[in-house]
PDB file of N, CA and C in Angstrom:
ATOM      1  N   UNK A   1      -5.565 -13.121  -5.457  1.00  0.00           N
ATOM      2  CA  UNK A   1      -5.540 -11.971  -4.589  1.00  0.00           C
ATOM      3  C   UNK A   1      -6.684 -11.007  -4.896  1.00  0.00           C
ATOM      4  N   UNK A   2      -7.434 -10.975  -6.023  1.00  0.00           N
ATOM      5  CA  UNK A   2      -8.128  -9.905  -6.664  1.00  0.00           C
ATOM      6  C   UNK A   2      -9.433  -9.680  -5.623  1.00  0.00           C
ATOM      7  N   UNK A   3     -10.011 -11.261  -4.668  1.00  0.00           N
ATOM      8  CA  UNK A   3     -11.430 -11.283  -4.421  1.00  0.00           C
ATOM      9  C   UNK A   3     -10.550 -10.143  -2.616  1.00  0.00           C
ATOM     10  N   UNK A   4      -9.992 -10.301  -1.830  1.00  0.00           N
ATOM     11  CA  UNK A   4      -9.323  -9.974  -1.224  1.00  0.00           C
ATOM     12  C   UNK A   4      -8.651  -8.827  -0.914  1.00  0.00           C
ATOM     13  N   UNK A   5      -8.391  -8.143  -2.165  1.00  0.00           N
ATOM     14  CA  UNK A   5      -7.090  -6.840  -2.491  1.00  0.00           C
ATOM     15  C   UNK A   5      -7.625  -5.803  -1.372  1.00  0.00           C
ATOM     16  N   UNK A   6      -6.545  -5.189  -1.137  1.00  0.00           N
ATOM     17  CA  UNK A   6      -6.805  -3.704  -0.270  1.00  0.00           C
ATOM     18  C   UNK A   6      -6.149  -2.608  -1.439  1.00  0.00           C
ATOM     19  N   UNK A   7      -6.672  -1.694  -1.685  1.00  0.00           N
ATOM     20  CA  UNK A   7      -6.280  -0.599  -2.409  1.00  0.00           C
ATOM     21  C   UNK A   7      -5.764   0.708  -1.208  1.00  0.00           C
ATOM     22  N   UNK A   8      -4.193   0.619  -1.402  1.00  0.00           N
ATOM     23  CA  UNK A   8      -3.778   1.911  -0.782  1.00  0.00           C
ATOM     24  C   UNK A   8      -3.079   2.572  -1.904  1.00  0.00           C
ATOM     25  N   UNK A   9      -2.278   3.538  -1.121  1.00  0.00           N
ATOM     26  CA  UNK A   9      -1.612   4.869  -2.101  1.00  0.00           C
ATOM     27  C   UNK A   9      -0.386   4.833  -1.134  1.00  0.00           C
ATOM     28  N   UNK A  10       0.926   4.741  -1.845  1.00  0.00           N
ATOM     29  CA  UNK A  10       2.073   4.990  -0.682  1.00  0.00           C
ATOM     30  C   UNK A  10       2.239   6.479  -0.954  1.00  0.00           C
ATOM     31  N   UNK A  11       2.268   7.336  -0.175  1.00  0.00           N
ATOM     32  CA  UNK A  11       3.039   9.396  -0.604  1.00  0.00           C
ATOM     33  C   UNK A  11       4.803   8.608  -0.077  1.00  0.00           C
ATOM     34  N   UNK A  12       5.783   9.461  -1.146  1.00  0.00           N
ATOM     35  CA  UNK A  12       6.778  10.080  -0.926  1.00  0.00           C
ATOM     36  C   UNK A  12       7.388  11.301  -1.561  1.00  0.00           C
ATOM     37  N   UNK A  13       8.011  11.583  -1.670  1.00  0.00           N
ATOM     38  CA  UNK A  13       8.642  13.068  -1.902  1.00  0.00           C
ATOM     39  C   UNK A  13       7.582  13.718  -2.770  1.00  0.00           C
ATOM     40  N   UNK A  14       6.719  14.245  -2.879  1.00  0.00           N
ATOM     41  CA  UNK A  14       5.886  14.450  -4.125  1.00  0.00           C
ATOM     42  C   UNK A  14       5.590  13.761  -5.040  1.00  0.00           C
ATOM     43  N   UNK A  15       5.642  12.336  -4.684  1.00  0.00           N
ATOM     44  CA  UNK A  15       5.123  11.436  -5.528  1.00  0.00           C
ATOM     45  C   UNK A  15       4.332   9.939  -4.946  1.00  0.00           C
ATOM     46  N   UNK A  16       3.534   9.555  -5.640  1.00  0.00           N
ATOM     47  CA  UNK A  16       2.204   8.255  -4.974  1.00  0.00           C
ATOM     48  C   UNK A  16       2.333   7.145  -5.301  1.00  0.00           C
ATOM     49  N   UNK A  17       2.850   6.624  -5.017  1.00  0.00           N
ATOM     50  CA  UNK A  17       2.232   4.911  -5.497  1.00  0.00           C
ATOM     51  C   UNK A  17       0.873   3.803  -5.077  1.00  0.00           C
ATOM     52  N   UNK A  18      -0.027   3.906  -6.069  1.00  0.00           N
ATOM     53  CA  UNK A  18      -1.472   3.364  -5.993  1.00  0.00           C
ATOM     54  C   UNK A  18      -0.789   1.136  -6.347  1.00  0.00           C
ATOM     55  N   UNK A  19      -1.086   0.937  -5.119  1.00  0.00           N
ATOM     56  CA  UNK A  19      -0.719  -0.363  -4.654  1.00  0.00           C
ATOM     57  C   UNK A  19      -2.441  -1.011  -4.617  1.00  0.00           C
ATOM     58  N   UNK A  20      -2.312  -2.469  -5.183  1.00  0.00           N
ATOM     59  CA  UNK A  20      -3.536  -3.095  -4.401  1.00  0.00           C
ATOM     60  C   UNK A  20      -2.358  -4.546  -4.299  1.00  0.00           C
ATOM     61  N   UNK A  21      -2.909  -4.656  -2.616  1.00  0.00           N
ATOM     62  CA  UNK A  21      -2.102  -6.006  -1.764  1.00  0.00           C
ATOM     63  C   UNK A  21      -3.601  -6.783  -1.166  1.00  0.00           C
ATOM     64  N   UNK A  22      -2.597  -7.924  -0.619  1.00  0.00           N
ATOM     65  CA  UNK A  22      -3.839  -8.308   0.795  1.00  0.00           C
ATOM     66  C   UNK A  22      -3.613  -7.078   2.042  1.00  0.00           C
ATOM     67  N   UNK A  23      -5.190  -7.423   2.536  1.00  0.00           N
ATOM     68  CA  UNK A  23      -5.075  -6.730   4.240  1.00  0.00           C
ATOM     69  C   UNK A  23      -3.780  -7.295   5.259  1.00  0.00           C
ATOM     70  N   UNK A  24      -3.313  -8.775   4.674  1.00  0.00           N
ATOM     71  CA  UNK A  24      -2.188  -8.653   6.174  1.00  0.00           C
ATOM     72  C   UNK A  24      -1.057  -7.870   5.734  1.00  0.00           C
ATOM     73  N   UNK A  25      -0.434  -7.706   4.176  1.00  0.00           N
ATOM     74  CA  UNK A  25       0.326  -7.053   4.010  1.00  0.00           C
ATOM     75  C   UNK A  25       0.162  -5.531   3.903  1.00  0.00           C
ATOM     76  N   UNK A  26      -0.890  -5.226   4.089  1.00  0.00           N
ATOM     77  CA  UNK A  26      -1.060  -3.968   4.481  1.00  0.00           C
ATOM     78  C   UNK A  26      -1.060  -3.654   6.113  1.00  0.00           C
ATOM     79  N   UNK A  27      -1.398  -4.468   6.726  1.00  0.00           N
ATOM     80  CA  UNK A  27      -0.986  -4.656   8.249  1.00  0.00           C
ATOM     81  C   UNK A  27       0.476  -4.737   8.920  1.00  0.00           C
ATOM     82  N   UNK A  28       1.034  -5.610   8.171  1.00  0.00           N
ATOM     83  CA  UNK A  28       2.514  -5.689   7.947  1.00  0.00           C
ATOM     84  C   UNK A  28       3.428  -4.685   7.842  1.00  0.00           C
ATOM     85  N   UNK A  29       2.634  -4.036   6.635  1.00  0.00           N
ATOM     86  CA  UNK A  29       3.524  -2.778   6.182  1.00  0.00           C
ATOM     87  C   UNK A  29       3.599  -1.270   7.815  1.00  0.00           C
ATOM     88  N   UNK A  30       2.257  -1.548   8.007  1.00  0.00           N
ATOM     89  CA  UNK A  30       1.934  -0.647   8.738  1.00  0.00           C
ATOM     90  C   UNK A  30       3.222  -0.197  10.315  1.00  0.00           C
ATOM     91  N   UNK A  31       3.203  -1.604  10.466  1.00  0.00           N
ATOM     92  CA  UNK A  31       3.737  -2.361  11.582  1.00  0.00           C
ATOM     93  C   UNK A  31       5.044  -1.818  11.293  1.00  0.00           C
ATOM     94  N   UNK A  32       5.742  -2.218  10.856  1.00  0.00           N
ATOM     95  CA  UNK A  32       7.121  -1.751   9.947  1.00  0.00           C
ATOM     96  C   UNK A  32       7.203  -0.464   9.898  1.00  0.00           C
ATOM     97  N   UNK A  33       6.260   0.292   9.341  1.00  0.00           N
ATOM     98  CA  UNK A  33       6.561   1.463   9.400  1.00  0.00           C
ATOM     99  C   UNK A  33       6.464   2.481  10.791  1.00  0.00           C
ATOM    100  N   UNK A  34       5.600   1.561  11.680  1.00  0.00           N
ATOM    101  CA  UNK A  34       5.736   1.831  13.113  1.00  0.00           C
ATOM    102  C   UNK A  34       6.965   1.989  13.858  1.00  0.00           C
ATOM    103  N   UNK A  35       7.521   0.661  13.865  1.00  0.00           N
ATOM    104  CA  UNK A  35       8.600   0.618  14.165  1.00  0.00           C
ATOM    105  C   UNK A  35      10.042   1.873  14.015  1.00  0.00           C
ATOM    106  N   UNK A  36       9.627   2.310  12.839  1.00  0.00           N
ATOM    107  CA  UNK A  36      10.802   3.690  12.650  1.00  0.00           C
ATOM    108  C   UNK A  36      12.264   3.128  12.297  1.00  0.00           C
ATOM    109  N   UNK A  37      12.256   1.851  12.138  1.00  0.00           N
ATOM    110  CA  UNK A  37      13.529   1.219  12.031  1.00  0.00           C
ATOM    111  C   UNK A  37      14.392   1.860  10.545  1.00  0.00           C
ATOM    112  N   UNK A  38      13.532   2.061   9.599  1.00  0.00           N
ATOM    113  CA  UNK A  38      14.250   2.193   8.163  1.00  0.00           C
ATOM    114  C   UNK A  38      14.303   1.108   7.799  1.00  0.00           C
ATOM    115  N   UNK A  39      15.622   1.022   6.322  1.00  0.00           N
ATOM    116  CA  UNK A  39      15.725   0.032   5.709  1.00  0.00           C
ATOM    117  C   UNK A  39      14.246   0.025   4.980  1.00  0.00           C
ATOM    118  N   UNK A  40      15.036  -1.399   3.714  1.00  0.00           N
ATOM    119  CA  UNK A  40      13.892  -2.013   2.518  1.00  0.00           C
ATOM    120  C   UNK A  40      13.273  -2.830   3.313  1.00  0.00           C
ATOM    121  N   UNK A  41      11.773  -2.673   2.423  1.00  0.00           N
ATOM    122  CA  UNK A  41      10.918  -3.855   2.711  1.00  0.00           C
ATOM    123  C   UNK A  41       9.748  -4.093   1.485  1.00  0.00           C
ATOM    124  N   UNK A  42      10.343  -5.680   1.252  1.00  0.00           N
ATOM    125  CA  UNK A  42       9.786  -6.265  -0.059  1.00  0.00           C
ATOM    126  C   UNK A  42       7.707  -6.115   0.545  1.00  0.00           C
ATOM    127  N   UNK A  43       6.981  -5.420  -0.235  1.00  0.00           N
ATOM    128  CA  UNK A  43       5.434  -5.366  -0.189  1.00  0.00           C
ATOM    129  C   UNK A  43       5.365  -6.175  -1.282  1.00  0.00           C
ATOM    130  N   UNK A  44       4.534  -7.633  -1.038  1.00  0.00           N
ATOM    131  CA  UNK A  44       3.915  -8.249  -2.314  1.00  0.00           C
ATOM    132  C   UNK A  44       2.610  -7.425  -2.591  1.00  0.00           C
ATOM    133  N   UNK A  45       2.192  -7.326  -3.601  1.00  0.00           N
ATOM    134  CA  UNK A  45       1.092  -6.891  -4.617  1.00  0.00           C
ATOM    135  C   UNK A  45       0.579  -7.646  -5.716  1.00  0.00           C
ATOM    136  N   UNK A  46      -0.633  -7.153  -6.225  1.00  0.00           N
ATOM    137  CA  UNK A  46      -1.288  -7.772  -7.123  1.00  0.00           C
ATOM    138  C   UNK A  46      -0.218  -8.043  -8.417  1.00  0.00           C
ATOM    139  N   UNK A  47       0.847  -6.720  -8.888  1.00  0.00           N
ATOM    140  CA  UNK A  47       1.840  -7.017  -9.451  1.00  0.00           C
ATOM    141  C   UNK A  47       2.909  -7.362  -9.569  1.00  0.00           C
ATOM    142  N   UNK A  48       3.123  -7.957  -8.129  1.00  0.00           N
ATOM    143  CA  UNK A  48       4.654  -8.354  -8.060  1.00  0.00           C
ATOM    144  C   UNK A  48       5.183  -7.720  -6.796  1.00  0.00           C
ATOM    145  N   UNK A  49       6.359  -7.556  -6.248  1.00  0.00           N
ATOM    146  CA  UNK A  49       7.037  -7.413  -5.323  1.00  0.00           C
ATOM    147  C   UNK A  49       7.551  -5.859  -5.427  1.00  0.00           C
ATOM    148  N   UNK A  50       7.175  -5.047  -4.776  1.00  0.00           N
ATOM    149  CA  UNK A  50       7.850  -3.870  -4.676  1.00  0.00           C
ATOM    150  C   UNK A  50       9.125  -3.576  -3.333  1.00  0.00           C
ATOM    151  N   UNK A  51       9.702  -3.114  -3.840  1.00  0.00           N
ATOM    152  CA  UNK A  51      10.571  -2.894  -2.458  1.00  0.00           C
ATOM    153  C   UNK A  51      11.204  -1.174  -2.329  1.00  0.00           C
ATOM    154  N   UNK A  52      10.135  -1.203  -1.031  1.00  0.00           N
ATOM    155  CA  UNK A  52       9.831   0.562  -0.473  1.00  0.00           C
ATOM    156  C   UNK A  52      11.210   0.540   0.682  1.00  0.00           C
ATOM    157  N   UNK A  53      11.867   1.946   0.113  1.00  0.00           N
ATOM    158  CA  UNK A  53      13.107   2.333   1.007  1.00  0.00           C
ATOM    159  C   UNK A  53      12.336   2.615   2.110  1.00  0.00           C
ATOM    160  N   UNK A  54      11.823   2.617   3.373  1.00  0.00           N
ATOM    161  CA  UNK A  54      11.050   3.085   4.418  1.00  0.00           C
ATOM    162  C   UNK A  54      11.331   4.250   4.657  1.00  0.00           C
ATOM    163  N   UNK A  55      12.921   4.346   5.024  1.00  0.00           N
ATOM    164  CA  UNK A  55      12.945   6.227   5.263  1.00  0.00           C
ATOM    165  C   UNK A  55      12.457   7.213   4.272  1.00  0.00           C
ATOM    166  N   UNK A  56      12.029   6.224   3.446  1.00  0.00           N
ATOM    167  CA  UNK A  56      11.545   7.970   2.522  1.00  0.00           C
ATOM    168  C   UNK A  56       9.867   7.446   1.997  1.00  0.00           C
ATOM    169  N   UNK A  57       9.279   6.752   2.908  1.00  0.00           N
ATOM    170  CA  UNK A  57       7.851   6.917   2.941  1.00  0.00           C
ATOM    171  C   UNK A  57       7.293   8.047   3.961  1.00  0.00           C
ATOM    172  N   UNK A  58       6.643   9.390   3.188  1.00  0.00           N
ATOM    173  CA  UNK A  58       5.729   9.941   4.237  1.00  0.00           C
ATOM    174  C   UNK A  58       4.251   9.759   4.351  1.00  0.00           C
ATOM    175  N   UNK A  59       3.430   9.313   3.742  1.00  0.00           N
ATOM    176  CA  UNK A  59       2.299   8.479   4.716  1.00  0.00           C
ATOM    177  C   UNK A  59       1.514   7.105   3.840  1.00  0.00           C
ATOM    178  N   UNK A  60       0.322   6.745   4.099  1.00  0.00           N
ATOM    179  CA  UNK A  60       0.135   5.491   3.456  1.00  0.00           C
ATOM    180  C   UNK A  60      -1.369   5.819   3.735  1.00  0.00           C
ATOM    181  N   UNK A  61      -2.300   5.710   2.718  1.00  0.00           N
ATOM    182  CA  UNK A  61      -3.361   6.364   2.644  1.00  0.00           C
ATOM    183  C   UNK A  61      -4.358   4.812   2.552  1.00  0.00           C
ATOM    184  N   UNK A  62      -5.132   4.271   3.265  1.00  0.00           N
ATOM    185  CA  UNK A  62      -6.269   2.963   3.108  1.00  0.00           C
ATOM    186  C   UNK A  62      -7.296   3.332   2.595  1.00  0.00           C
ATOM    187  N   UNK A  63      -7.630   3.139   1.522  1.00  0.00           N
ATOM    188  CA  UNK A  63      -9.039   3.253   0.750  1.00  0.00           C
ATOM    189  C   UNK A  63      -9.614   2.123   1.178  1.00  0.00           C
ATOM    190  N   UNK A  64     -11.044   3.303   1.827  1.00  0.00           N
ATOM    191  CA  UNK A  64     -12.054   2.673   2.649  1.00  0.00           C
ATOM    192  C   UNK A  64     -13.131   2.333   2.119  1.00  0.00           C
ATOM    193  N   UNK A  65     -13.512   2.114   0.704  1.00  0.00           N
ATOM    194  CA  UNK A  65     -14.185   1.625  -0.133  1.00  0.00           C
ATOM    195  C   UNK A  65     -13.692   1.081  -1.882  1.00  0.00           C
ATOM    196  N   UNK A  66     -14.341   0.031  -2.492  1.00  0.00           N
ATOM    197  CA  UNK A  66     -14.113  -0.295  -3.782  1.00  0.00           C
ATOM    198  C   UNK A  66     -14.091   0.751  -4.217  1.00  0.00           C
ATOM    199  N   UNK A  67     -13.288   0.941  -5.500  1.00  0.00           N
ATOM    200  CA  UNK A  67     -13.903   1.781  -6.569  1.00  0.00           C
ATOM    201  C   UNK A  67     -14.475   1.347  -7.346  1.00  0.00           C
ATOM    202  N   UNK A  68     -15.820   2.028  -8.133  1.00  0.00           N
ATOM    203  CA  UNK A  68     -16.247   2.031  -9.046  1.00  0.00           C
ATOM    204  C   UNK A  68     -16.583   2.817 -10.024  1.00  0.00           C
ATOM    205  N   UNK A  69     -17.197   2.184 -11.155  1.00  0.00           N
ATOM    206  CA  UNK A  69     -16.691   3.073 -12.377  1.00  0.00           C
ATOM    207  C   UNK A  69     -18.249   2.787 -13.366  1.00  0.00           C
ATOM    208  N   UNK A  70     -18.480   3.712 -13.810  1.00  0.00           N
ATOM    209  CA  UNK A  70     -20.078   3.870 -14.201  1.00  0.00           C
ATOM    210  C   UNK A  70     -21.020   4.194 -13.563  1.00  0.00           C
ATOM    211  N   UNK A  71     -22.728   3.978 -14.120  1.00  0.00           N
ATOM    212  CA  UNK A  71     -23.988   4.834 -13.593  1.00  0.00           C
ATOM    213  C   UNK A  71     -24.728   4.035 -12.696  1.00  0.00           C
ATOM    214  N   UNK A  72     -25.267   4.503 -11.782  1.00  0.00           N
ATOM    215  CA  UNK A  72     -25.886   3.787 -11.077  1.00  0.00           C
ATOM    216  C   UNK A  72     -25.049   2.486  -9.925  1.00  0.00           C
ATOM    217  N   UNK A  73     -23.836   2.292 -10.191  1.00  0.00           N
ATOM    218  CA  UNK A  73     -23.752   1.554  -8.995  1.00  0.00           C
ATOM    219  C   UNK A  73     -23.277   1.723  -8.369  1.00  0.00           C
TER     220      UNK A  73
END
């Protein structure tokens, strides 16, 4: 998954969760959360399976570039 990963941030109540998934499960998620339905939903990740209560996600942030770390690149 690593060459692939999408780096988002889930917000809920005053608190973040920094996720890296694939793009369809970030598509997925999106979709889902469109919907307004509620209920769990298992997000695979680079670490394993999280499972986000939906009603208590307030937004989902897509980092639109790698990060990097050091001079010059």
């Amino acid at each position: 998954m690593a060459s692939d990963e999408q780096r988002i941030t889930i917000g809920f109540r005053g608190q973040t969760l920094p996720v890296r998934t694939t793009p369809d499960q970030v598509s997925d998620l999106i979709g889902v959360l469109g919907n307004r339905q509620g209920g769990w939903y298992d997000l695979k990740s680079d670490d394993g399976s999280i499972f986000l209560d939906l009603s208590k996600v307030e937004y989902v942030r897509i980092d639109a570039h790698e990060q990097r770390v050091g001079f010059g690149l």
